[in-house]
Protein backbone atom coordinates (compact mmCIF):
# COMPACT_ATOMS: atom_id res chain seq x y z
CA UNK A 1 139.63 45.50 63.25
CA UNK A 2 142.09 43.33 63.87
CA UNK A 3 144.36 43.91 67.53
CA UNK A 4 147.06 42.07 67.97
CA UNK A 5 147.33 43.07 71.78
CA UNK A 6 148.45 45.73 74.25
CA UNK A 7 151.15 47.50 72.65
CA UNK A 8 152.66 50.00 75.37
CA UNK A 9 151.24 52.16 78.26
CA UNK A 10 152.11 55.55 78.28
CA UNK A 11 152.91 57.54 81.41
CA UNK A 12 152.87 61.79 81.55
CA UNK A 13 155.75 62.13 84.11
CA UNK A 14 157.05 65.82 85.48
CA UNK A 15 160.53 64.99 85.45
CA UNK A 16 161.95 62.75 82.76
CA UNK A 17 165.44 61.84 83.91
CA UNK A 18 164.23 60.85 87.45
CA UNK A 19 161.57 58.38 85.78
CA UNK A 20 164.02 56.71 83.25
CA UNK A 21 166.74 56.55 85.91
CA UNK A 22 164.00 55.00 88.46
CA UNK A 23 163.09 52.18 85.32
CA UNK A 24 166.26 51.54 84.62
CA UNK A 25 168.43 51.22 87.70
CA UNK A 26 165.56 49.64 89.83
CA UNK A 27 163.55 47.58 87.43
CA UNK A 28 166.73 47.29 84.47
CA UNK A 29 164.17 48.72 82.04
CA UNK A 30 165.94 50.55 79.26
CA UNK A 31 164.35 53.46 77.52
CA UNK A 32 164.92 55.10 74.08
CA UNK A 33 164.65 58.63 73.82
CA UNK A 34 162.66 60.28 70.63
CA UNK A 35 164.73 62.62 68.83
CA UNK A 36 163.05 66.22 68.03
CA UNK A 37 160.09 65.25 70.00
CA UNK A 38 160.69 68.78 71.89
CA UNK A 39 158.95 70.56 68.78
CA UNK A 40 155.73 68.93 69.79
CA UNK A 41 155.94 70.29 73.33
CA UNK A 42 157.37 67.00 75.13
CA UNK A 43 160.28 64.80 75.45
CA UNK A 44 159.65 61.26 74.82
CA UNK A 45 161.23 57.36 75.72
CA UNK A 46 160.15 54.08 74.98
CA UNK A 47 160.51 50.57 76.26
CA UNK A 48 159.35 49.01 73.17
CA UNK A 49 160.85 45.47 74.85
CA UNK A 50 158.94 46.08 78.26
CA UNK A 51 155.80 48.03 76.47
CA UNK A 52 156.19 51.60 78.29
CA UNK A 53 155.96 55.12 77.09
CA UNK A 54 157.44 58.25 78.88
CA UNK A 55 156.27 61.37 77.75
CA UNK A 56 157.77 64.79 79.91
CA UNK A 57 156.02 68.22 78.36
CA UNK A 58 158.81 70.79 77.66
CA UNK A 59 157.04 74.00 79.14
CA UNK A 60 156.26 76.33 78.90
CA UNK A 61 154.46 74.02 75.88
CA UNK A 62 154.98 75.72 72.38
CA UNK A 63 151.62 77.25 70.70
CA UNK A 64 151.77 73.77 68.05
CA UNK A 65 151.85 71.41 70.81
CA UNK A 66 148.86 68.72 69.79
CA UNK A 67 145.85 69.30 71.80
CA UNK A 68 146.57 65.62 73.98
CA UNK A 69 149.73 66.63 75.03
CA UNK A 70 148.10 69.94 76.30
CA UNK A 71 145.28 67.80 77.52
CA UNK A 72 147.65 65.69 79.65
CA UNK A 73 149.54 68.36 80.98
CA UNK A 74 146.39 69.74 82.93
CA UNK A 75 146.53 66.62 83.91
CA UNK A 76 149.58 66.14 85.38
CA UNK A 77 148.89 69.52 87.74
CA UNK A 78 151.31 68.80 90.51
CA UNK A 79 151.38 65.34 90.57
CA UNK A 80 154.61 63.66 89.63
CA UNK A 81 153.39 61.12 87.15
CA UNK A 82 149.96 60.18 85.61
CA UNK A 83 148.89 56.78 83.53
CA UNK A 84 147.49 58.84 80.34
CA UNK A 85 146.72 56.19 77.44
CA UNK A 86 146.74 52.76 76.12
CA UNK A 87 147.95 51.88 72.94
CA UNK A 88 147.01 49.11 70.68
CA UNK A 89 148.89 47.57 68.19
CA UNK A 90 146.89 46.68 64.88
CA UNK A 91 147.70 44.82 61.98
CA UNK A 92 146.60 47.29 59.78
CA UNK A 93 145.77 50.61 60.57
CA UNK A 94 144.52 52.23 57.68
CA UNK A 95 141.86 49.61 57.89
CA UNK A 96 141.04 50.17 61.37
CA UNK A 97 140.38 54.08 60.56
CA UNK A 98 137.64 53.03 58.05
CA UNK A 99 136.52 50.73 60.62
CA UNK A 100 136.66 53.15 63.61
CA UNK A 101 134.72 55.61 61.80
CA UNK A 102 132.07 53.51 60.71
CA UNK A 103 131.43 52.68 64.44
CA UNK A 104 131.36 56.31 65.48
CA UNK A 105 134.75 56.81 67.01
CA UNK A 106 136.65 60.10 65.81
CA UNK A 107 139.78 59.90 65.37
CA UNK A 108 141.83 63.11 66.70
CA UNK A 109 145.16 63.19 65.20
CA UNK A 110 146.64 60.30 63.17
CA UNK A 111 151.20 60.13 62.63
CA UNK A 112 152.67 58.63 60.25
CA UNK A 113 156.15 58.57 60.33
CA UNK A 114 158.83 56.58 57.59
CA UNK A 115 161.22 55.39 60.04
CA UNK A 116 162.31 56.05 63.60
CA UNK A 117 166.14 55.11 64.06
CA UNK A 118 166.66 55.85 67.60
CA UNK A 119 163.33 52.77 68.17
CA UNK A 120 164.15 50.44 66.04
CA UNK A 121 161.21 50.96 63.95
CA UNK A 122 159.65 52.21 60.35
CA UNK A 123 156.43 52.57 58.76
CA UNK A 124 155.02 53.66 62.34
CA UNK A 125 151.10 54.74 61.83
CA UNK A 126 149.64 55.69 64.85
CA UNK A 127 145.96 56.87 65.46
CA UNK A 128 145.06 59.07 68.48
CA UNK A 129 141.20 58.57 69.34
CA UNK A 130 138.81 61.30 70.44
CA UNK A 131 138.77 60.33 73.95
CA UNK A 132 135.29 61.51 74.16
CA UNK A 133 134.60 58.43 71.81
CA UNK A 134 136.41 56.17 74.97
CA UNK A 135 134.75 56.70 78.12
CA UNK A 136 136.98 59.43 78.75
CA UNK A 137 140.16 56.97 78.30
CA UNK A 138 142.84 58.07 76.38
CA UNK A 139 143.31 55.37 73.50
CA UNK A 140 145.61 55.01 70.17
CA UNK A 141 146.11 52.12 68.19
CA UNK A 142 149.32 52.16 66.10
CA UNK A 143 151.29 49.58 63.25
CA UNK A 144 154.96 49.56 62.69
CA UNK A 145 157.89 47.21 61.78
CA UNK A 146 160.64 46.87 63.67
CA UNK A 147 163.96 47.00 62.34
């Protein structure tokens, strides 16, 4: 499998205004919001230029929420923010799912989505890893073009 490096980390935060104005007016990081993300149970904003995810659950969390973002909302509890995955870029990630499998790791949930507008990207393929397979470490690895 080929990684071509970090690609973003992604933080579970309670309140998602507060954390993208905190980026943004103290550090000048400036976040994209997903469209219709709300329909999986979360709200989410990416800094594809500074590598940073923000993912808010919408709660109560609708019954077809994925299984991480229920996961990670346990997680959150009371705290205001928690450091939930790391993503990996790939250069090709139907490749890396043969090759993840034939080392053991399960693969949990797998997107593939044409194009999203509001990032600047298409052809996004993104695979969510069993995190038992990861030392307990919450790990995707994704490909995409930007636009």
């Amino acid at each position: 499998m080929k990684i071509k490096g970090l690609d973003r980390v992604v933080i579970l935060v309670r309140d998602m205004d507060k954390a993208v104005r905190f980026f943004s007016q103290k550090l000048g990081i400036q976040f994209t919001e997903l469209p219709g993300a709300e329909a999986m149970g979360m709200r989410a904003s990416i800094s594809l230029d500074y590598q940073m995810e923000l993912i808010s659950p919408v709660l109560p969390l609708p019954e077809a929420a994925p299984a991480h973002i229920k996961r990670w909302t346990q997680l959150l509890g009371d705290k205001e923010n928690v450091l939930v995955a790391l993503s990996f870029r790939v250069q090709d990630a139907d490749k890396t799912v043969s090759e993840l499998e034939n080392a053991g790791v399960s693969i949990e949930m797998r997107f593939d989505l044409p194009e999203i507008p509001a990032w600047s990207i298409r052809n996004l393929k993104e695979l969510i890893i069993e995190e038992k397979d990861t030392l307990g470490i919450p790990v995707s690895f994704v490909e995409y073009e930007r636009m």
